[in-house]
Protein backbone atom coordinates (compact mmCIF):
# COMPACT_ATOMS: atom_id res chain seq x y z
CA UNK A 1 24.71 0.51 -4.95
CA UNK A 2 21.76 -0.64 -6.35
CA UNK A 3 20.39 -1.50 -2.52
CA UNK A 4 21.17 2.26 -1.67
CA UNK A 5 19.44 3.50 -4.51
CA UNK A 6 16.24 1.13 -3.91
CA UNK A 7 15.91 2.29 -0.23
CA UNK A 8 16.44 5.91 -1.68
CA UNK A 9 13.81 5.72 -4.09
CA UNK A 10 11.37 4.18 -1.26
CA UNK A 11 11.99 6.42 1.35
CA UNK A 12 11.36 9.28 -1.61
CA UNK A 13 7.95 7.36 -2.84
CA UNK A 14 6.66 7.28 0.97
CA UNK A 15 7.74 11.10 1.56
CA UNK A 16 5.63 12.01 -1.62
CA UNK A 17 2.57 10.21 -0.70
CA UNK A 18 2.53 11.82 2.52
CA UNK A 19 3.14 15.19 1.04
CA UNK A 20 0.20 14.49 -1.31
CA UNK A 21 -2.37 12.87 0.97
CA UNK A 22 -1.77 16.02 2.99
CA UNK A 23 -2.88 18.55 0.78
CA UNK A 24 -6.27 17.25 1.27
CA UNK A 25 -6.53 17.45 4.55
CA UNK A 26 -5.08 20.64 4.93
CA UNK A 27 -8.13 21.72 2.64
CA UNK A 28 -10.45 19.54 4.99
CA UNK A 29 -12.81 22.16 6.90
CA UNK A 30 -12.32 22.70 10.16
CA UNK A 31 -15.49 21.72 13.05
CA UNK A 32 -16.27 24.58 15.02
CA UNK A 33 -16.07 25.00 18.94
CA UNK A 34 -20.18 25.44 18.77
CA UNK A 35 -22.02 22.22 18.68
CA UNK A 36 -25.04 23.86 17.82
CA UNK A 37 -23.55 24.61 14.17
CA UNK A 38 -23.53 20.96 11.78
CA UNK A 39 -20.72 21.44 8.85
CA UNK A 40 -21.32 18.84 6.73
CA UNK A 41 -18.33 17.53 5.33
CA UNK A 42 -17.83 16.67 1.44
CA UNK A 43 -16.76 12.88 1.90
CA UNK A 44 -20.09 12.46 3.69
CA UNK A 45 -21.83 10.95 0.58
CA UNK A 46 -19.50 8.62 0.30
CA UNK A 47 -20.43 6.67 3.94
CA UNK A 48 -23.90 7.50 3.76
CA UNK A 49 -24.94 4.13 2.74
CA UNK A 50 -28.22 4.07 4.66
CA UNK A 51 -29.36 7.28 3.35
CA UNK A 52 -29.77 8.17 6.89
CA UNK A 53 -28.95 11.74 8.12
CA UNK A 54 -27.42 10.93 11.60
């Protein structure tokens, strides 16, 4: 029982991550067909570690 109940309880721990990691990027903004238009994204700070806007 206590087997059933641990595979339970990890299959309902990896089902809630996933839920929650994909609120997120639901939320993420979408690129647009034109390539002309640049979206910058809001994790983009976060890898600029160069300070370079490429």
């Amino acid at each position: 029982m206590f087997i059933l109940s641990g595979i339970f309880y990890l299959v309902l721990l990896c089902s809630s991550i996933l839920a929650l990691s994909a609120i997120p990027i639901s939320l993420y903004p979408k690129k647009k067909a034109n390539k002309n238009t640049y979206v910058k994204d809001y994790y983009s700070s976060l890898f600029n570690v160069y300070g370079d806007e490429a």
